[in-house]
Protein backbone atom coordinates (compact mmCIF):
# COMPACT_ATOMS: atom_id res chain seq x y z
CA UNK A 1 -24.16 13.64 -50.54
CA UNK A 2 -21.49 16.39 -50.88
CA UNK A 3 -23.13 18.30 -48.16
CA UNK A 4 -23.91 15.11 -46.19
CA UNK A 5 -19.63 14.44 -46.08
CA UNK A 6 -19.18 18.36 -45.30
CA UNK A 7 -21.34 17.90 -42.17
CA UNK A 8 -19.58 14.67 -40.94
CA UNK A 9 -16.15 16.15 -41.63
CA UNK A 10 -17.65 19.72 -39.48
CA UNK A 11 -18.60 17.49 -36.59
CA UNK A 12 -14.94 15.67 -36.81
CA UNK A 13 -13.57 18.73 -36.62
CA UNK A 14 -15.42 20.02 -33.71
CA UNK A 15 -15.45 17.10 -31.41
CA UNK A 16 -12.31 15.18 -32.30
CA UNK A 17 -9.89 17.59 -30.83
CA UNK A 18 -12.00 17.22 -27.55
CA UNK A 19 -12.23 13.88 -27.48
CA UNK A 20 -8.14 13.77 -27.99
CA UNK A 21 -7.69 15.82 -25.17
CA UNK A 22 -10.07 13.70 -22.86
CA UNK A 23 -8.45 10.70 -24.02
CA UNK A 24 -4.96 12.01 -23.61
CA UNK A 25 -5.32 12.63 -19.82
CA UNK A 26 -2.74 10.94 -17.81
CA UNK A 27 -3.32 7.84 -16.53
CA UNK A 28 -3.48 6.25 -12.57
CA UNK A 29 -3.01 3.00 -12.18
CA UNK A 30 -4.53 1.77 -9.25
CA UNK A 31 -4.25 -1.64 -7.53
CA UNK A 32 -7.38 -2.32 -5.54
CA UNK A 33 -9.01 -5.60 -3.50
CA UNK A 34 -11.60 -6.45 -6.15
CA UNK A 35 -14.23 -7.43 -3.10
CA UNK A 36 -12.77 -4.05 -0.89
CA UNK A 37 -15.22 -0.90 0.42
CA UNK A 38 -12.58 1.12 -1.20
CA UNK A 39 -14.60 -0.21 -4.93
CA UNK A 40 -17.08 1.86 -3.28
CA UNK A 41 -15.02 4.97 -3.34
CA UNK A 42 -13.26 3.78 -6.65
CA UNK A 43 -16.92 4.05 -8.84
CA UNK A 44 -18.23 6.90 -7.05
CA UNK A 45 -15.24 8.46 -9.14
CA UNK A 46 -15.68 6.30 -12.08
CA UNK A 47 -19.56 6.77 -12.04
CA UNK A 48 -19.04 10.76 -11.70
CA UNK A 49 -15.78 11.56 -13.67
CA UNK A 50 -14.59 13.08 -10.80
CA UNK A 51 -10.96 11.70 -12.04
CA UNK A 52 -11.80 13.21 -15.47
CA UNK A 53 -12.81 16.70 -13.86
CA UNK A 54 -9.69 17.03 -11.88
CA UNK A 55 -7.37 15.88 -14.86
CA UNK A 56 -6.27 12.32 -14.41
CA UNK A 57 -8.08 8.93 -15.79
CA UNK A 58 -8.18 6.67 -12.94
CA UNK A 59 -7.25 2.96 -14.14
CA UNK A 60 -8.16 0.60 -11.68
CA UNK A 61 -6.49 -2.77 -11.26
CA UNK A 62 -8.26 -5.73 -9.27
CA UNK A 63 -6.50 -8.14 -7.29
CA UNK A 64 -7.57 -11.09 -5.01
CA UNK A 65 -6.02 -9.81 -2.22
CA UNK A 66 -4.04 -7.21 -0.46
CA UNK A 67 -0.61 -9.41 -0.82
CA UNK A 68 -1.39 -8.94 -4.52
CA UNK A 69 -2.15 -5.11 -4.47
CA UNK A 70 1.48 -5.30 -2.64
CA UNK A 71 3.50 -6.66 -5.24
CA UNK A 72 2.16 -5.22 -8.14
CA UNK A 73 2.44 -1.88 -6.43
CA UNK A 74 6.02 -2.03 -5.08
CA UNK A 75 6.80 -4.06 -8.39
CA UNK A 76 6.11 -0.93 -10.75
CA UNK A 77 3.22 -2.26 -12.48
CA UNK A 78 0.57 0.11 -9.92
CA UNK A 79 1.17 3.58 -9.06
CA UNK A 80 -1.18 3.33 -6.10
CA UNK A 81 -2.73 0.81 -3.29
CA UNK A 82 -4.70 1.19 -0.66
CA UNK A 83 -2.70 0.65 2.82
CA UNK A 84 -2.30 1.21 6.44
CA UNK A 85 0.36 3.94 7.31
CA UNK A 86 1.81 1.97 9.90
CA UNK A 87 2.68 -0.42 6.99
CA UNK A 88 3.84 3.12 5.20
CA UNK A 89 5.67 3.53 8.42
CA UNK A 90 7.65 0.55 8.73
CA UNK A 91 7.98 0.35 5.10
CA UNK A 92 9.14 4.13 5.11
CA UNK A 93 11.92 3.20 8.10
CA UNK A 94 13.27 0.60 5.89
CA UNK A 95 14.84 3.36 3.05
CA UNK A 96 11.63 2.91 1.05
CA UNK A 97 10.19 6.34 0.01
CA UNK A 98 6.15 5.89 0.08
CA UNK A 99 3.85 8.19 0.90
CA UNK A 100 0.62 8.71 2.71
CA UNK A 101 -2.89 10.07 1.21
CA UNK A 102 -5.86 9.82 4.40
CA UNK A 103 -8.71 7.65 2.92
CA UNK A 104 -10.35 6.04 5.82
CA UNK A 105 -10.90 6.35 10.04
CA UNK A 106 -10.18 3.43 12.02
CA UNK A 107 -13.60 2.86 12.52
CA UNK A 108 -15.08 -0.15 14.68
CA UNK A 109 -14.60 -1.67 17.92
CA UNK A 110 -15.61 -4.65 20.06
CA UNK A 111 -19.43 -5.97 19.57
CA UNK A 112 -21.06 -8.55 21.75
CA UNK A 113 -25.15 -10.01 21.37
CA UNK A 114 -27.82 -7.60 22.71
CA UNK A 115 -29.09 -10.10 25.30
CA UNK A 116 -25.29 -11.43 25.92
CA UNK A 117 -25.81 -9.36 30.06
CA UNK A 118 -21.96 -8.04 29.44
CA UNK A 119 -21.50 -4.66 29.88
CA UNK A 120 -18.07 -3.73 30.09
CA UNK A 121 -14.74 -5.28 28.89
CA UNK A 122 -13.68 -6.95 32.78
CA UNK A 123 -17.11 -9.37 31.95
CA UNK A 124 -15.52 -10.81 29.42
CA UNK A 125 -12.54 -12.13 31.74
CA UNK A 126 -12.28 -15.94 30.75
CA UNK A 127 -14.63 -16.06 27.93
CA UNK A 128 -13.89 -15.76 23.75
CA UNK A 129 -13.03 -13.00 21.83
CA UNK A 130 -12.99 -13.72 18.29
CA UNK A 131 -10.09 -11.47 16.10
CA UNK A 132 -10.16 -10.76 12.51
CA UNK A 133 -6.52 -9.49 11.23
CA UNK A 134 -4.88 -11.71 13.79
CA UNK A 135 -3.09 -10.74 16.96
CA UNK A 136 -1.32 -7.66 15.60
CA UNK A 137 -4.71 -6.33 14.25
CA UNK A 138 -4.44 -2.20 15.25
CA UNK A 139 -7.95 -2.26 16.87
CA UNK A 140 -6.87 -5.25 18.79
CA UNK A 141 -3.97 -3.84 20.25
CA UNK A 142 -6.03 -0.17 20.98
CA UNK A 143 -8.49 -2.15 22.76
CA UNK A 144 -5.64 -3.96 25.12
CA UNK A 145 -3.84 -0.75 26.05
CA UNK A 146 -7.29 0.91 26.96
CA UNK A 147 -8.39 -2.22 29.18
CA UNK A 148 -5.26 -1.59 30.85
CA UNK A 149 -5.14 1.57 31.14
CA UNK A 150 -9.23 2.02 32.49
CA UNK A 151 -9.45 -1.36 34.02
CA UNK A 152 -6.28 -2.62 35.20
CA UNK A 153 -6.85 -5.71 33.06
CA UNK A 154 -4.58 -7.70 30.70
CA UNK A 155 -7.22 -8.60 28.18
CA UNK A 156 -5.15 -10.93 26.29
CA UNK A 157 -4.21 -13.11 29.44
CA UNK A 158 -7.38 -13.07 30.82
CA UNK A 159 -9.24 -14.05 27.51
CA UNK A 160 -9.37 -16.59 24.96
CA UNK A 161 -8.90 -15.19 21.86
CA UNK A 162 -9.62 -16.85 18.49
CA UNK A 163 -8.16 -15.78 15.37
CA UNK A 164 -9.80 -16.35 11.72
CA UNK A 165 -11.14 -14.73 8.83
CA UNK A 166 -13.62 -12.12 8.83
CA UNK A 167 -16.46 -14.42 7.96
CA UNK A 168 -15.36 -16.88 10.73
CA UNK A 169 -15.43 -14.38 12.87
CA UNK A 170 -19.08 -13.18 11.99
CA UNK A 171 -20.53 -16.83 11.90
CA UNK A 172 -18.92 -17.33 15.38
CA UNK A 173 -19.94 -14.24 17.28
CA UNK A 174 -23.69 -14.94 15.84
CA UNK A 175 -24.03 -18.47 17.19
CA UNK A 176 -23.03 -17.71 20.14
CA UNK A 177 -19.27 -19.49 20.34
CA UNK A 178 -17.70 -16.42 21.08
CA UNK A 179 -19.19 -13.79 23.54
CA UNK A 180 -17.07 -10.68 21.98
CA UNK A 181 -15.46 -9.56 18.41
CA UNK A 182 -13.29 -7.55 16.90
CA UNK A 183 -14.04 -7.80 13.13
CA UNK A 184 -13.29 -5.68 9.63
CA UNK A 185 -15.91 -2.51 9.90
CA UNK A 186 -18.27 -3.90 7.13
CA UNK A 187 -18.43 -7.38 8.80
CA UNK A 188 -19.01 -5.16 12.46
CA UNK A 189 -21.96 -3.23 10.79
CA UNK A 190 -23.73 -6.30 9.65
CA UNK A 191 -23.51 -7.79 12.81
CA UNK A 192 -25.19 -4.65 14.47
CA UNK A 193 -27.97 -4.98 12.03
CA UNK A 194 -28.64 -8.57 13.35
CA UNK A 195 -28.97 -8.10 17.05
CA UNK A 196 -25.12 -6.96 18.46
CA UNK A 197 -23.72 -3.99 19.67
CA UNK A 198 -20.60 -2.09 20.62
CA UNK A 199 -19.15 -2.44 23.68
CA UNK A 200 -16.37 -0.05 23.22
CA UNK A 201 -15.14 1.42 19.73
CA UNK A 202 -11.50 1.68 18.69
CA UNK A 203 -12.59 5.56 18.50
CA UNK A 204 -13.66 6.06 22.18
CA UNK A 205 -10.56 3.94 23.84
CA UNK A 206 -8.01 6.07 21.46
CA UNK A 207 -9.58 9.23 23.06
CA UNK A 208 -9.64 7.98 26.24
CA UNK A 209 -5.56 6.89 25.25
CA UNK A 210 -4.99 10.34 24.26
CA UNK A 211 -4.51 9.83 20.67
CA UNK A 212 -6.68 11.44 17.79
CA UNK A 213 -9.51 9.10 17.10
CA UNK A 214 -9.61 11.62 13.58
CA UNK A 215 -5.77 10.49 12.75
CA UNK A 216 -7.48 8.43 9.28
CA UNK A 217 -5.41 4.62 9.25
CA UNK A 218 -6.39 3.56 5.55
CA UNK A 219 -5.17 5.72 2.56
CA UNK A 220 -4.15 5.55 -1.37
CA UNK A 221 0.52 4.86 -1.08
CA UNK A 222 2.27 6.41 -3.58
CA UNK A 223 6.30 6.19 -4.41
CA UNK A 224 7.47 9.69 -3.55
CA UNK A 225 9.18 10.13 -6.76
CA UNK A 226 6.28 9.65 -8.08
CA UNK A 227 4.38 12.10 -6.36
CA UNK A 228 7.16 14.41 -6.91
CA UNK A 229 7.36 13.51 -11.03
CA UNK A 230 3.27 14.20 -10.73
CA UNK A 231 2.33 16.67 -8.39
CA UNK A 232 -0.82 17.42 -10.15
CA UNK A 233 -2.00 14.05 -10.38
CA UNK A 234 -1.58 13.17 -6.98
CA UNK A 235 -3.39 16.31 -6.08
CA UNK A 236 -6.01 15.50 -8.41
CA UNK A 237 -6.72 12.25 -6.63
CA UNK A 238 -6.97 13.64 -3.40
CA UNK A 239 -9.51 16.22 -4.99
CA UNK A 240 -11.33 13.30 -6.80
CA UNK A 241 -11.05 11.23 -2.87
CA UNK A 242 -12.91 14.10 -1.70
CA UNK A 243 -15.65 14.66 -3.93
CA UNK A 244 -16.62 11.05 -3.97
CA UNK A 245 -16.68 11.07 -0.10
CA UNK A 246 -18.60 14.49 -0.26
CA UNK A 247 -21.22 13.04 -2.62
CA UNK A 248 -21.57 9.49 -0.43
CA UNK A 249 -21.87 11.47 2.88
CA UNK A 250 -24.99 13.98 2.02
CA UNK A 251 -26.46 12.05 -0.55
CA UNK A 252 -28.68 9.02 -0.15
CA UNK A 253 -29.37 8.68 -4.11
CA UNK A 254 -25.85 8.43 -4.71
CA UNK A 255 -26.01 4.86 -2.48
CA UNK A 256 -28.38 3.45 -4.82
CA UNK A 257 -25.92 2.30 -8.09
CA UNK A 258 -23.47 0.87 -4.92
CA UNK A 259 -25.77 -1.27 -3.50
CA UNK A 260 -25.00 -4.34 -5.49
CA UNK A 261 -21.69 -4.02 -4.38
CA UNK A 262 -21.88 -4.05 -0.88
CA UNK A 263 -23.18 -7.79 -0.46
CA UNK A 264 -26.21 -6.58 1.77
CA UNK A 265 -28.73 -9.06 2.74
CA UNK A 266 -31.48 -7.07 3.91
CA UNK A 267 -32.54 -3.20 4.00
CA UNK A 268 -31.24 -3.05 7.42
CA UNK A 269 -27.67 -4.26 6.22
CA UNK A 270 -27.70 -1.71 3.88
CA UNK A 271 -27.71 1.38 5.82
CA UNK A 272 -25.57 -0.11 8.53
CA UNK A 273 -23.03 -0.10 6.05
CA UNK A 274 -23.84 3.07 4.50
CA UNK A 275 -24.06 4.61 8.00
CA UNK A 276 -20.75 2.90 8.69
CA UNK A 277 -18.74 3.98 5.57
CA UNK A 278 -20.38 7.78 6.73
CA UNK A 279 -18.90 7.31 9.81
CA UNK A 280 -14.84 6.44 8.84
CA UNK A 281 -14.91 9.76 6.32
CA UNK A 282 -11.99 11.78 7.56
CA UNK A 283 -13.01 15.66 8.56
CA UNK A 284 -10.40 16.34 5.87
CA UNK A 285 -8.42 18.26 8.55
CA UNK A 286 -4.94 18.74 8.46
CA UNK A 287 -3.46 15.34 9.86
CA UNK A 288 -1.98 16.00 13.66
CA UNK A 289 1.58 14.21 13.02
CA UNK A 290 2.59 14.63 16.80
CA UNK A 291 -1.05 12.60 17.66
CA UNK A 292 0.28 10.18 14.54
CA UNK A 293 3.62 9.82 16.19
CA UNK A 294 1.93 9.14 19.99
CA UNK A 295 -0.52 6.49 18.11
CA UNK A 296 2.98 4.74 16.20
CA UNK A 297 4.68 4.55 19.70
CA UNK A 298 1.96 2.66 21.08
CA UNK A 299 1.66 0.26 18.24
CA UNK A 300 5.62 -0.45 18.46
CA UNK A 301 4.92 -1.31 21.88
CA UNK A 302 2.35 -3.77 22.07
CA UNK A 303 3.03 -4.63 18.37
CA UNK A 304 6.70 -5.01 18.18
CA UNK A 305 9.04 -4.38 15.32
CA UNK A 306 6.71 -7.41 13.83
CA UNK A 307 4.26 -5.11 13.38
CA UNK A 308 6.19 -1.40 12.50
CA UNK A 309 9.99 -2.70 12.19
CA UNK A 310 12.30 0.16 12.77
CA UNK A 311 9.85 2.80 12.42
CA UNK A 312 9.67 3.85 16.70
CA UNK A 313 8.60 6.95 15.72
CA UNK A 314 6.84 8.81 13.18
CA UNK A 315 9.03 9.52 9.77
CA UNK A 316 9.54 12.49 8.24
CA UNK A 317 7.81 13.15 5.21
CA UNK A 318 5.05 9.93 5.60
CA UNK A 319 1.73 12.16 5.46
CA UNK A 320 0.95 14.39 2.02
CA UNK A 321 -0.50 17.70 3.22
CA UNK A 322 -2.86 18.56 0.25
CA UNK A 323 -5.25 19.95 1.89
């Protein structure tokens, strides 16, 4: 028994230091949309410790809804959210000090049925266009300035547009009651995989706009005292953003624990969302802040200060260079 106890108290010693390191590791809190692609992201890390191996534990926080993710963020009880950075922007321009880690492209653009006969944006003059996000949605407002621009064409006046939810908007465009949309990516790639396709995407009419279809919208906010209090966590996340993007862009196995998450119907669902998460990775390039600052102009113009408030023009300090 007396060597039995020795043994126990040997293997005590050995691992229990370890195990009090590992379990001392600073913590991230992170408020997420329970039913967001970002979960996707969010147990790629979980799944693979890649949090662990770059020397933070990730705590993730669900909430119903991005309004939620908001408060508890800017309330204290989060450290990060996942956000726009226009909304960093105009959030930024009012004296609040957030900053900006790239997570996602703007990826999508405007879908119509395969036998729908409409092949550019001027045959959709006086018919619907259904519009998840509402009428200050950022692929919305790309889409109008590049009508304009290559078409001469007011697309707002010279359409109906209905606004809804992103389901709506996927029910609608099916059946027929709409002949165009503009929905959330995951809701777009589902509707390629049963019989639509894109007219235009947001990332061909921002080249044609000039701007820098590889500028990434989405991305984990931070407090900047916070990333200044905890530079290596905030690096480590951006390491840990990577590796998990890394993993779900070369490797097919790693798809396989997600797919219960991704509310696919059908095999073909599937890969048009794993094709479609592939294709809003960021190149991981530094960010080009004067093609940020052209993209920000546009947005207060057909947006208003509704959309970016005082932020006109690109602030100072928004973006975290980690690369």
């Amino acid at each position: 028994m007396n060597v039995l106890k020795r043994f126990l108290a040997a293997c005590l010693f050995a691992f229990g230091p370890a195990a009090a390191v590992a379990d001392d590791l600073p913590q991230l809190r992170a408020a997420m949309l329970a039913s967001g692609t970002v979960n996707w992201e969010i147990s790629t890390i979980k799944v693979h410790e890649f949090d662990r191996k770059n020397g933070f534990e990730l705590a993730v926080q669900d909430y119903a809804d991005n309004g939620a993710t908001r408060v508890a963020f800017e309330g204290g009880e989060a450290d990060t959210m996942v956000a726009d950075w226009i909304w960093v922007a105009n959030q930024r321009a009012a004296g609040k000090d957030y900053v900006f880690i790239p997570y996602s492209l703007a990826v999508g653009g405007l879908v119509v049925k395969d036998d729908s006969g409409i092949k550019a944006l001027p045959d959709l003059a006086g018919k619907k266009i259904g519009i998840a996000g509402g009428p200050l949605d950022k692929s919305w407002l790309i889409l109008r300035a590049y009508a304009k621009q290559q078409h001469g064409m007011d697309l707002a006046a010279e359409t109906e547009q209905v606004f809804g939810a992103p389901p709506l908007i996927f029910k609608s465009a099916l059946s027929g009651e709409t002949a165009g949309a503009i929905n959330f990516w995951h809701f777009l790639a589902k509707m390629k995989a049963k019989g639509m396709h894109e007219l235009i995407s947001v990332s061909d009419a921002a080249a044609a706009l000039k701007l820098d279809p590889d500028t990434p919208l989405l991305g984990y906010v931070l407090k900047g005292d916070y990333a200044a209090a905890h530079p290596e966590i905030v690096k480590g996340l951006y390491k840990a953003s990577r590796a998990a993007k890394d993993l779900l862009r070369n490797d097919d196995e790693a798809w396989k624990g997600l797919r219960d998450k991704m509310n696919a119907g059908d095999d073909a669902e599937f890969i048009a969302l794993r094709d479609g998460y592939r294709a809003g990775i960021p190149s991981g390039k530094p960010i080009d802040e004067a093609a940020a600052d052209r993209f920000l102009r546009l947005m207060a113009d057909l947006g208003g200060t509704e959309l970016v408030g005082k932020a006109t023009s690109l602030p100072n300090g928004l973006f975290l260079h980690l690369e």
